[in-house]
PDB file of N, CA and C in Angstrom:
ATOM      1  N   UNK A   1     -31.292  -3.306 -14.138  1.00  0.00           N
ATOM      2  CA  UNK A   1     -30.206  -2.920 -13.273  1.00  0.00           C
ATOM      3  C   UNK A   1     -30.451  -1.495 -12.764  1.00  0.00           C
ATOM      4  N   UNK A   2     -30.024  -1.156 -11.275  1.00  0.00           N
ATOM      5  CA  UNK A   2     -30.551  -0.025 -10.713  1.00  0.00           C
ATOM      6  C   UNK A   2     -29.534   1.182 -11.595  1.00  0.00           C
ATOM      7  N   UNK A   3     -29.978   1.964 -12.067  1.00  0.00           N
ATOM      8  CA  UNK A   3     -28.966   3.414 -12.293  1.00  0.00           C
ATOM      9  C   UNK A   3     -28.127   3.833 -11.402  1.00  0.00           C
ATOM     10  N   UNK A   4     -28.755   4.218 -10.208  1.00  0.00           N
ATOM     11  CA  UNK A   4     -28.116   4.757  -8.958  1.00  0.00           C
ATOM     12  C   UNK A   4     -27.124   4.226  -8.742  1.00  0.00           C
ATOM     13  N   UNK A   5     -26.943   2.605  -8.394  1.00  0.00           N
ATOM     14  CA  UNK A   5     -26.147   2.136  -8.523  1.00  0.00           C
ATOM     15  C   UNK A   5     -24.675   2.350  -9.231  1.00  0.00           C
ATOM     16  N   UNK A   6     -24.872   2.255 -10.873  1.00  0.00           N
ATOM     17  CA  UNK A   6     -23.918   2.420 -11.976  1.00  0.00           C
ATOM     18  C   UNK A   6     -23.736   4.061 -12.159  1.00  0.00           C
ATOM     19  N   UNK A   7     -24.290   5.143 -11.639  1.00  0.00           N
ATOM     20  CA  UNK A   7     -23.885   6.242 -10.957  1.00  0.00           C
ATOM     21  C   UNK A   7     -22.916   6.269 -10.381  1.00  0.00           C
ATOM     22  N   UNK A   8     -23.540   5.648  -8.735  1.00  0.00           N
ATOM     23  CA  UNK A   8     -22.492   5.552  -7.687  1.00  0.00           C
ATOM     24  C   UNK A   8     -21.405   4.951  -8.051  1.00  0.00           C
ATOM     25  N   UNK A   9     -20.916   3.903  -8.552  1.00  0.00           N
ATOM     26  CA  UNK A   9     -20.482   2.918  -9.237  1.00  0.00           C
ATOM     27  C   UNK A   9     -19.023   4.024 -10.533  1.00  0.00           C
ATOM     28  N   UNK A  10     -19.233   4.659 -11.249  1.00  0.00           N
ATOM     29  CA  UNK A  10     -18.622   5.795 -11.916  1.00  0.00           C
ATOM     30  C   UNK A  10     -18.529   6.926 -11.227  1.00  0.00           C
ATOM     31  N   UNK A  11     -18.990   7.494  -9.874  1.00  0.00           N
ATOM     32  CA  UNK A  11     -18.673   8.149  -8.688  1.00  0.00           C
ATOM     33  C   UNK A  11     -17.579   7.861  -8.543  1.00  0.00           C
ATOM     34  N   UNK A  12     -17.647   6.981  -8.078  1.00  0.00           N
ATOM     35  CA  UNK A  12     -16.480   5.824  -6.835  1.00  0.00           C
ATOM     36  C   UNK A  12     -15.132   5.699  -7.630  1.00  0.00           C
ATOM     37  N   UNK A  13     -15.250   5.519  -9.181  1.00  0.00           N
ATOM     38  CA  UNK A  13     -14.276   5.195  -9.830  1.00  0.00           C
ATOM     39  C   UNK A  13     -13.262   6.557  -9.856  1.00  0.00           C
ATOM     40  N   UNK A  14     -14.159   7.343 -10.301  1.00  0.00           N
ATOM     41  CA  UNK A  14     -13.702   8.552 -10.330  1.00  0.00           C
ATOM     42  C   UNK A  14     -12.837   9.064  -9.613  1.00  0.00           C
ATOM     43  N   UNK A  15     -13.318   8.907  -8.283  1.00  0.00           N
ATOM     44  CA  UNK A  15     -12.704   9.768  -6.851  1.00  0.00           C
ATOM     45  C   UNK A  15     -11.573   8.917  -6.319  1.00  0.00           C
ATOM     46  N   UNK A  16     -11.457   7.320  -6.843  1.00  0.00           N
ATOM     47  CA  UNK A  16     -10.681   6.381  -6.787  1.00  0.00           C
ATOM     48  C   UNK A  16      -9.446   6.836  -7.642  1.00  0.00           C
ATOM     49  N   UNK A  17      -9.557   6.976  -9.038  1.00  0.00           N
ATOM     50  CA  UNK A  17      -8.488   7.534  -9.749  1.00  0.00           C
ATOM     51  C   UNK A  17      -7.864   8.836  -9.235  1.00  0.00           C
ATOM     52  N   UNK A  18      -8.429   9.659  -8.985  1.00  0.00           N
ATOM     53  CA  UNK A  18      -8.359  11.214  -8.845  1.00  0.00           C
ATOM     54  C   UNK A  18      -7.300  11.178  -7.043  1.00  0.00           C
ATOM     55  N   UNK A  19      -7.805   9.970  -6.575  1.00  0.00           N
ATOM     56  CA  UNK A  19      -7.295  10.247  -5.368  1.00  0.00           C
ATOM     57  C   UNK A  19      -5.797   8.771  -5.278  1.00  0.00           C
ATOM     58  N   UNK A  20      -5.781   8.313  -6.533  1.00  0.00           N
ATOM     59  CA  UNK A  20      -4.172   7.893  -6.645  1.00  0.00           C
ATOM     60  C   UNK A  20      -3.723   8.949  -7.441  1.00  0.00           C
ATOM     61  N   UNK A  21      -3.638   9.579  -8.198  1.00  0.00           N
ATOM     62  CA  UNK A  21      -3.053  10.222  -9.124  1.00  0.00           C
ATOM     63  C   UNK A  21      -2.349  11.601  -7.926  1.00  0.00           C
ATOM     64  N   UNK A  22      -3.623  11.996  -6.898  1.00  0.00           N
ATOM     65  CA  UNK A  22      -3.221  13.123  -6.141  1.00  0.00           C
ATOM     66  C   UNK A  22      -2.162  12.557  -5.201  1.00  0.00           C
ATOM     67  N   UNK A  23      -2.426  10.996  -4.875  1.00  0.00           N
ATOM     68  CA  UNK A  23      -1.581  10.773  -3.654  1.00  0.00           C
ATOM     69  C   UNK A  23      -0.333   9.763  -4.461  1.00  0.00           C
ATOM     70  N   UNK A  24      -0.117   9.602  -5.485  1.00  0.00           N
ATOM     71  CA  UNK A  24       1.096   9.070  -6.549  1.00  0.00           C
ATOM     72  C   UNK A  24       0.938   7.344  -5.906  1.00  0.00           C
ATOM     73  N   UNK A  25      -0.050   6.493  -5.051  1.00  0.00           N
ATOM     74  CA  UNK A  25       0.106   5.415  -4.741  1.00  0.00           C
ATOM     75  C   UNK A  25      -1.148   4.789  -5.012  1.00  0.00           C
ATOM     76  N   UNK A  26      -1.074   3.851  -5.436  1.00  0.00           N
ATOM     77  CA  UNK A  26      -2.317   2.919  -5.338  1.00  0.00           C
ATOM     78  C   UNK A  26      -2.474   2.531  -3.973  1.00  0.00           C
ATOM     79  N   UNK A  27      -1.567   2.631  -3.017  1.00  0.00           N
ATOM     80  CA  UNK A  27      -1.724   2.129  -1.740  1.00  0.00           C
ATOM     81  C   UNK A  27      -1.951   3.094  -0.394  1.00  0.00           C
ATOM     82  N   UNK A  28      -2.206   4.132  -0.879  1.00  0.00           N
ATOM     83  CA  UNK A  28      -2.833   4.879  -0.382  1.00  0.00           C
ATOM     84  C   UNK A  28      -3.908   4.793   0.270  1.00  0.00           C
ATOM     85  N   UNK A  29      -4.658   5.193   1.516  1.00  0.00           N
ATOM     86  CA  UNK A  29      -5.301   4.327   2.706  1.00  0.00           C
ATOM     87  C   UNK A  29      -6.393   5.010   1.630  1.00  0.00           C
ATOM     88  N   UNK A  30      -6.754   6.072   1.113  1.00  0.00           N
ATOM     89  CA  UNK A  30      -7.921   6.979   0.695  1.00  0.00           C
ATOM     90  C   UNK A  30      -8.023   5.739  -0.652  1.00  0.00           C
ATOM     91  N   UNK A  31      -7.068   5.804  -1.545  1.00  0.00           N
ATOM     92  CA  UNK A  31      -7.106   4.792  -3.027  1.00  0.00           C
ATOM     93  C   UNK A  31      -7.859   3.534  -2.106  1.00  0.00           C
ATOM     94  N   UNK A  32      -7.371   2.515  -1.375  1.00  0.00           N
ATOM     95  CA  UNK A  32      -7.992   1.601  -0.895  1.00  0.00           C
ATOM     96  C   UNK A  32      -9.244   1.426  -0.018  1.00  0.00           C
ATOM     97  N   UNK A  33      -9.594   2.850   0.229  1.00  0.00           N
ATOM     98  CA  UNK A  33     -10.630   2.920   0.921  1.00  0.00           C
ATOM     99  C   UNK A  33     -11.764   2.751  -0.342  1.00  0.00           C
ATOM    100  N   UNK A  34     -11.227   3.759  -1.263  1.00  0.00           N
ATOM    101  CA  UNK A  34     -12.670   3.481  -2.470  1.00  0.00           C
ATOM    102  C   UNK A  34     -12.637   2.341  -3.508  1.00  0.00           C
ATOM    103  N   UNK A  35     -11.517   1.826  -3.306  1.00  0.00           N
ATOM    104  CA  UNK A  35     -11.865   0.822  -4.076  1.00  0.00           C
ATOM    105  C   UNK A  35     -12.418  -0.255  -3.116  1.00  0.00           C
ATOM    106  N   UNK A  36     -12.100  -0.096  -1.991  1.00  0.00           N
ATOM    107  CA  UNK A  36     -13.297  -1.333  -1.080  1.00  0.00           C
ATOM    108  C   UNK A  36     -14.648  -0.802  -1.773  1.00  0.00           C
ATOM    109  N   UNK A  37     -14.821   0.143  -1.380  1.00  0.00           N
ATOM    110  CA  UNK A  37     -16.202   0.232  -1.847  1.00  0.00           C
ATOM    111  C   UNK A  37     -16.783   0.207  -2.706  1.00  0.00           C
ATOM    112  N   UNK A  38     -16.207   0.270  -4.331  1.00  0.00           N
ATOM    113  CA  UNK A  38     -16.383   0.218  -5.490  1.00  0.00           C
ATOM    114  C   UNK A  38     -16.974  -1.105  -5.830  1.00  0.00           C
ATOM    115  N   UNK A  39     -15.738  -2.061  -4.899  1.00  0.00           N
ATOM    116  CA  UNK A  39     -15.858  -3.816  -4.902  1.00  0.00           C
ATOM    117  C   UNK A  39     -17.245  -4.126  -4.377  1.00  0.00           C
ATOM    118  N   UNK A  40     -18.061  -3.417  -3.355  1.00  0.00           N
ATOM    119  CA  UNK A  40     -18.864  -3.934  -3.250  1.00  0.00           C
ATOM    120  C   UNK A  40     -20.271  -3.766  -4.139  1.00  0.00           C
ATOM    121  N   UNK A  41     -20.132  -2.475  -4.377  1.00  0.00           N
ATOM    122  CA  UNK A  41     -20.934  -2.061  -5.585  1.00  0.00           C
ATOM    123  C   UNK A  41     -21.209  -2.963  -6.669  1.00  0.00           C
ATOM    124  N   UNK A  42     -19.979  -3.462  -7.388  1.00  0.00           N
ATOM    125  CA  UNK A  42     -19.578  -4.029  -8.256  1.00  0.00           C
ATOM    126  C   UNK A  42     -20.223  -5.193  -7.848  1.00  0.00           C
ATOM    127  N   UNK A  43     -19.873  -5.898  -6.970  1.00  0.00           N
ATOM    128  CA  UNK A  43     -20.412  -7.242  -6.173  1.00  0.00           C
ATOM    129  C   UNK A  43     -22.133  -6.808  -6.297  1.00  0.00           C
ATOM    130  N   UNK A  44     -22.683  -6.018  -5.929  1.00  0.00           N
ATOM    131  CA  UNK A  44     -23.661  -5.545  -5.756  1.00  0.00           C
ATOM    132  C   UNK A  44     -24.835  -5.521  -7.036  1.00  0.00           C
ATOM    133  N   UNK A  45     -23.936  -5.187  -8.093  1.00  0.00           N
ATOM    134  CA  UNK A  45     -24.518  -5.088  -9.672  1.00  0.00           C
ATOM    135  C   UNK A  45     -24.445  -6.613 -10.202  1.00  0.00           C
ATOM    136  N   UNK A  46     -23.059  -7.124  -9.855  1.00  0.00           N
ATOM    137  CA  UNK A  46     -23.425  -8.418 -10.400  1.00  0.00           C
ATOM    138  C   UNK A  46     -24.348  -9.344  -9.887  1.00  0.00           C
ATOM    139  N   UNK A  47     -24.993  -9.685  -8.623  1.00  0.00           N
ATOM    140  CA  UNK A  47     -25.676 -10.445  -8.099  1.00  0.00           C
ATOM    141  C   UNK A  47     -27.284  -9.881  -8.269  1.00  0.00           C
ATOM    142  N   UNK A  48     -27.540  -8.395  -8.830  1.00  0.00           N
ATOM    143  CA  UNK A  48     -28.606  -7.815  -9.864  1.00  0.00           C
ATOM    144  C   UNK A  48     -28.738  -8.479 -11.112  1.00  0.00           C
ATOM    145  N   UNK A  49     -27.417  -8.474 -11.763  1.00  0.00           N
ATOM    146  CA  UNK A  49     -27.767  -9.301 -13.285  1.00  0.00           C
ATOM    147  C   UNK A  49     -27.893 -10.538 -12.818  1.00  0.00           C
ATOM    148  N   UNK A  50     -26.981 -11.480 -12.173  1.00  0.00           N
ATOM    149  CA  UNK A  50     -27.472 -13.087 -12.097  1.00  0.00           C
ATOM    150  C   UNK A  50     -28.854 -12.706 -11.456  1.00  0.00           C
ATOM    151  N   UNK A  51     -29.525 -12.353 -11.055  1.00  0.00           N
ATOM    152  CA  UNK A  51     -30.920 -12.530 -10.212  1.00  0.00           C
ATOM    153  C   UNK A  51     -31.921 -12.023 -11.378  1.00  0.00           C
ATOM    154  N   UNK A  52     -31.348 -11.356 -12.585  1.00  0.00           N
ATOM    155  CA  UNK A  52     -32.549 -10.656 -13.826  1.00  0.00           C
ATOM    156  C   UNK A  52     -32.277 -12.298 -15.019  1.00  0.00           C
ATOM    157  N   UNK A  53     -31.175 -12.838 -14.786  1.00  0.00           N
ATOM    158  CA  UNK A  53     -31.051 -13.387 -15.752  1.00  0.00           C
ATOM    159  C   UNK A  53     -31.707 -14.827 -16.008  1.00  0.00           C
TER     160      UNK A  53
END
């Protein structure tokens, strides 16, 4: 599994939490912006392990 990835991946989470907690909403356009992207990451790592496995 790539590192960079699971980096970016605990990046994303990060700046995801940090930016509901600052904006008090999960629905926050910034909260939903990174968790789109987290999702694809995520999507991204899993179709790495089914393809190693």
């Amino acid at each position: 599994m790539d590192k960079q990835l699971i980096t970016q991946m605990e990046q994303l989470r990060k700046k995801m939490i940090e930016a509901a907690l600052l904006n008090e909403s999960l629905q926050h356009l910034d909260v939903i912006m990174l968790s789109q992207s987290l999702d694809e990451i995520i999507v991204q790592v899993q179709r790495e392990r089914r393809a190693y496995s």
